[in-house]
N, C-alpha and C. Protein backbone atom coordinates (compact mmCIF):
# COMPACT_ATOMS: atom_id res chain seq x y z
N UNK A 1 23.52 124.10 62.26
CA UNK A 1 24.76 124.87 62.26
C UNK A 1 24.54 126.24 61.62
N UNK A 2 23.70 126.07 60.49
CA UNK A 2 24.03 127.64 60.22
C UNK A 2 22.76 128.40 60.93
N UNK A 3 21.95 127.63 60.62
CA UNK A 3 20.43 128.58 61.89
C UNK A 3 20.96 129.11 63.05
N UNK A 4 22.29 128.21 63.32
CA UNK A 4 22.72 129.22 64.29
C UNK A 4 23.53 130.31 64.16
N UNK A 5 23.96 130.22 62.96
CA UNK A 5 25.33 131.18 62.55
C UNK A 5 23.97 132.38 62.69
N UNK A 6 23.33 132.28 61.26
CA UNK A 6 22.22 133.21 61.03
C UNK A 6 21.35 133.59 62.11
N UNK A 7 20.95 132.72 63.61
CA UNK A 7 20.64 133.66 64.83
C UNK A 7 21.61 134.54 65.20
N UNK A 8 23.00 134.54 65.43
CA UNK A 8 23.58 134.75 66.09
C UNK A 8 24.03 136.20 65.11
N UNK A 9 23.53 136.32 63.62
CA UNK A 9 23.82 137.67 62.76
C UNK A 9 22.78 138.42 63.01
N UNK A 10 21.49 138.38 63.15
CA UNK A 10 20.88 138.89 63.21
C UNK A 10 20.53 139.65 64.46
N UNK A 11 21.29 138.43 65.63
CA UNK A 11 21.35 139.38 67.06
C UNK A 11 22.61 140.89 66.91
N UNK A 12 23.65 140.33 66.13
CA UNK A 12 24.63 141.53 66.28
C UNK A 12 24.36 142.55 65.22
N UNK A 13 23.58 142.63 64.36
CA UNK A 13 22.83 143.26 63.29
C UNK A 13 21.94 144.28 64.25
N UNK A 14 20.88 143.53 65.04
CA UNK A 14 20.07 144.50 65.95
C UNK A 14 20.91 145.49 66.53
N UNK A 15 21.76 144.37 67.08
CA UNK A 15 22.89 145.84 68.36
C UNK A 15 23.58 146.53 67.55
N UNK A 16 23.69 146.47 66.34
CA UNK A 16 24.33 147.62 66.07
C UNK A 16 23.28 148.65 65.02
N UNK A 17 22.65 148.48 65.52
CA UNK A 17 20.99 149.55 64.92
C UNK A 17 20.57 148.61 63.61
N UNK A 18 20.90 148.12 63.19
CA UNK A 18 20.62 147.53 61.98
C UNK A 18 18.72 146.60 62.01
N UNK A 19 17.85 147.40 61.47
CA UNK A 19 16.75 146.45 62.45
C UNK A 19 16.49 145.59 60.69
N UNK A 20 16.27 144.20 61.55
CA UNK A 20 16.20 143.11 60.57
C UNK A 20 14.05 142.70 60.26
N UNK A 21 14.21 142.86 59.30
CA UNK A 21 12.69 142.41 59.16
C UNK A 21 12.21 140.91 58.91
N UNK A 22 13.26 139.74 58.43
CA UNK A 22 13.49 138.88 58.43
C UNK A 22 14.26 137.79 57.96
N UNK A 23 14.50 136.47 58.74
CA UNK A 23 15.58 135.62 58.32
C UNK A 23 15.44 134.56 58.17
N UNK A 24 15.53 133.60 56.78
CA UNK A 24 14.89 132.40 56.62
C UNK A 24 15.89 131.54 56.07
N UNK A 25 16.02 130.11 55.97
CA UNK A 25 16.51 129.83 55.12
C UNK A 25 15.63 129.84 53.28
N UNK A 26 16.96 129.37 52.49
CA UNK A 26 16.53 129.94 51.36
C UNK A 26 16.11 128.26 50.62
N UNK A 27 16.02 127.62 49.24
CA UNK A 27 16.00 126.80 48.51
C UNK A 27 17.15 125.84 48.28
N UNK A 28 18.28 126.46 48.16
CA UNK A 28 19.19 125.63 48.25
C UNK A 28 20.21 125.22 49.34
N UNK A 29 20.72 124.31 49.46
CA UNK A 29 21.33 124.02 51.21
C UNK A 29 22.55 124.87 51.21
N UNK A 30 22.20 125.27 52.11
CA UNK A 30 23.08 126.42 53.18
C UNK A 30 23.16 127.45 52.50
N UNK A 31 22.23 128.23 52.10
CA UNK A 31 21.54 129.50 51.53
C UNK A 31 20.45 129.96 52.63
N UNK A 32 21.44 131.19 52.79
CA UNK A 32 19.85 131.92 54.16
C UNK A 32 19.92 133.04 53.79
N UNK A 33 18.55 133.43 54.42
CA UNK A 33 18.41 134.95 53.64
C UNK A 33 18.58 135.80 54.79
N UNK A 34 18.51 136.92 54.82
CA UNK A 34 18.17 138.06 55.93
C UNK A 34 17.67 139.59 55.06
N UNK A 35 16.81 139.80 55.73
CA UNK A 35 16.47 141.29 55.09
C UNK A 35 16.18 141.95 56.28
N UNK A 36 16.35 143.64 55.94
CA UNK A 36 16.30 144.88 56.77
C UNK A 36 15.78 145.28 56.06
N UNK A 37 15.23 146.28 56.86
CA UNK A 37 14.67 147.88 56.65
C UNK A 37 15.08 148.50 55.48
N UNK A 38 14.23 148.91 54.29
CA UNK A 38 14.41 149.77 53.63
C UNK A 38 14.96 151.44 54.15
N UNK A 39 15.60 152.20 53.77
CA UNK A 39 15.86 153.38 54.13
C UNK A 39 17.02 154.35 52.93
N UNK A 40 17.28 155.25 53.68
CA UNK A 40 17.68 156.14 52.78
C UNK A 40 19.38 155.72 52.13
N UNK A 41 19.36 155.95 50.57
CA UNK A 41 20.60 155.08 50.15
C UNK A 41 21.92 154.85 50.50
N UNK A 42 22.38 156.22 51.20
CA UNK A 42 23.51 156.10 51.67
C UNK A 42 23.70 155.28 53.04
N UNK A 43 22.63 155.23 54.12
CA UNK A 43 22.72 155.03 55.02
C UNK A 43 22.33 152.95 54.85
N UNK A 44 21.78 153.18 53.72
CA UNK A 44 21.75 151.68 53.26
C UNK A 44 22.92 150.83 52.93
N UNK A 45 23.31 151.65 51.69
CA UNK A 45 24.93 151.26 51.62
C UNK A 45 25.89 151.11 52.72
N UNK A 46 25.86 151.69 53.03
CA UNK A 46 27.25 151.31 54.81
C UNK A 46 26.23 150.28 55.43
N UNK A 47 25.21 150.10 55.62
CA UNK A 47 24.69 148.88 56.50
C UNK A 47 24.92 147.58 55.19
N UNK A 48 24.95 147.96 54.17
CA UNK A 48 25.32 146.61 53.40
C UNK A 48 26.90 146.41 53.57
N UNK A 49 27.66 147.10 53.80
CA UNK A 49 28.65 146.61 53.95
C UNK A 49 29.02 146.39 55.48
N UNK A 50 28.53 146.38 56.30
CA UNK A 50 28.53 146.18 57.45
C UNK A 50 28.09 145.09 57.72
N UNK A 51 26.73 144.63 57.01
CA UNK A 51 26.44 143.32 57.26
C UNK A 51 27.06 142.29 56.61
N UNK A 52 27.98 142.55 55.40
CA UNK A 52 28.49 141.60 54.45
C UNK A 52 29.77 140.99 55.61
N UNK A 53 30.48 142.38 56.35
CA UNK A 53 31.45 142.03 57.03
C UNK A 53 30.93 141.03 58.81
N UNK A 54 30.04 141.40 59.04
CA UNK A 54 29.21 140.60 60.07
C UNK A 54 28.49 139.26 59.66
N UNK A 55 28.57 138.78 58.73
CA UNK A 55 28.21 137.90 58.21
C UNK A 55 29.03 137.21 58.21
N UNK A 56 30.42 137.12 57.16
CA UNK A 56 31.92 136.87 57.32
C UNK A 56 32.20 136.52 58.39
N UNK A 57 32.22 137.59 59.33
CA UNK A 57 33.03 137.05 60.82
C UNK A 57 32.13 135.98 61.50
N UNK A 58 30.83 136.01 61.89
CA UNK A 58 30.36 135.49 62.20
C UNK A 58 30.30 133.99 61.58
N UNK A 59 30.28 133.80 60.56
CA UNK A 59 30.23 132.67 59.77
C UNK A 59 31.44 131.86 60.44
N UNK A 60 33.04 133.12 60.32
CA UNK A 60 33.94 131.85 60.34
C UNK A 60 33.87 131.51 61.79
N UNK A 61 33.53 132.52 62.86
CA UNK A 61 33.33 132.01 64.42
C UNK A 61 32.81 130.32 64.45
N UNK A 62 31.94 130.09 63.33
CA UNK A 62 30.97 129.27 63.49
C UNK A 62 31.64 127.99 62.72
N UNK A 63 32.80 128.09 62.15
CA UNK A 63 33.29 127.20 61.39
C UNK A 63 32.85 127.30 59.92
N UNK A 64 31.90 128.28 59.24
CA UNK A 64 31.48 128.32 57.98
C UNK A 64 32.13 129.06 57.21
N UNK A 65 32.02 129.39 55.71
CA UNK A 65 32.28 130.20 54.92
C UNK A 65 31.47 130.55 54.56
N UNK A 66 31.16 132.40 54.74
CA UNK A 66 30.29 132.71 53.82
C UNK A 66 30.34 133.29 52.63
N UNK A 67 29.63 133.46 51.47
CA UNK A 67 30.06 134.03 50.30
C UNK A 67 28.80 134.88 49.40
N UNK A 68 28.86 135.92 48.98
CA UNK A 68 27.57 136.30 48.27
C UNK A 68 27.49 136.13 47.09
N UNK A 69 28.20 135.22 46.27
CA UNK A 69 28.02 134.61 45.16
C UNK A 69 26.66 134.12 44.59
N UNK A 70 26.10 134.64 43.23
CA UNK A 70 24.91 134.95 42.97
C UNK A 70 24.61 132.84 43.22
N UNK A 71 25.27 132.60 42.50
CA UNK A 71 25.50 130.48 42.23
C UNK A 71 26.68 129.91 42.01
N UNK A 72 27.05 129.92 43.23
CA UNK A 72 28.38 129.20 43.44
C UNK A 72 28.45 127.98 43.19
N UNK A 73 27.38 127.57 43.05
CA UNK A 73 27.58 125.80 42.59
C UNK A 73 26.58 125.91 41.61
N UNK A 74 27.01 125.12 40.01
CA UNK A 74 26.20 124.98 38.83
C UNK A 74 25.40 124.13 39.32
N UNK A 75 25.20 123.22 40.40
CA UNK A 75 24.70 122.10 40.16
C UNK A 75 23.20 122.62 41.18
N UNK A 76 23.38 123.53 42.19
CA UNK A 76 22.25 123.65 42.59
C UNK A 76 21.19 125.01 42.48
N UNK A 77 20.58 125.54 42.86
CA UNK A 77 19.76 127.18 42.57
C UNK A 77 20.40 128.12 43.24
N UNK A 78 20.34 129.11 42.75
CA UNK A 78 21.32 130.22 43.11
C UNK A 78 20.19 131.52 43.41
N UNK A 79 20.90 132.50 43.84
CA UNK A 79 20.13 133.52 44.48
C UNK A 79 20.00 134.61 43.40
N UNK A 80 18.53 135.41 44.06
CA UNK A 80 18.66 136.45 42.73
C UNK A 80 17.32 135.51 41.55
């Protein structure tokens, strides 16, 4: 379920110029990562918030919630 959420971000990430260098899951369940392209800060910033909001939508298409909470749960590893 979410390998697919997370294919399906990284396809609308591409189309909208955003080029992704890679997407994995992470250590704890239902933690995935994605990284892009380093580049210049401003133009970084608006793609971080672009992807935070493409992430979101996409997630709930998919039935998920997503959240960038460093450890949303005490009980398992958190990001960062």
């Amino acid at each position: 379920l979410g390998e697919n959420a997370r294919r399906d971000i990284v396809l609308n990430l591409e189309d909208m110029g955003i080029e992704v260098e890679s997407s994995h899951h992470e250590t704890a369940p239902a933690q995935h990562e994605v990284d892009f392209k380093y580049g210049e800060v401003r133009t970084i910033a608006d793609r971080i918030m672009s992807f935070k909001m493409t992430v979101r939508t996409i997630a709930k298409r998919h039935g998920l919630h997503a959240t960038f909470m460093p450890k949303p749960r005490a009980e398992v590893n958190g990001s960062g």
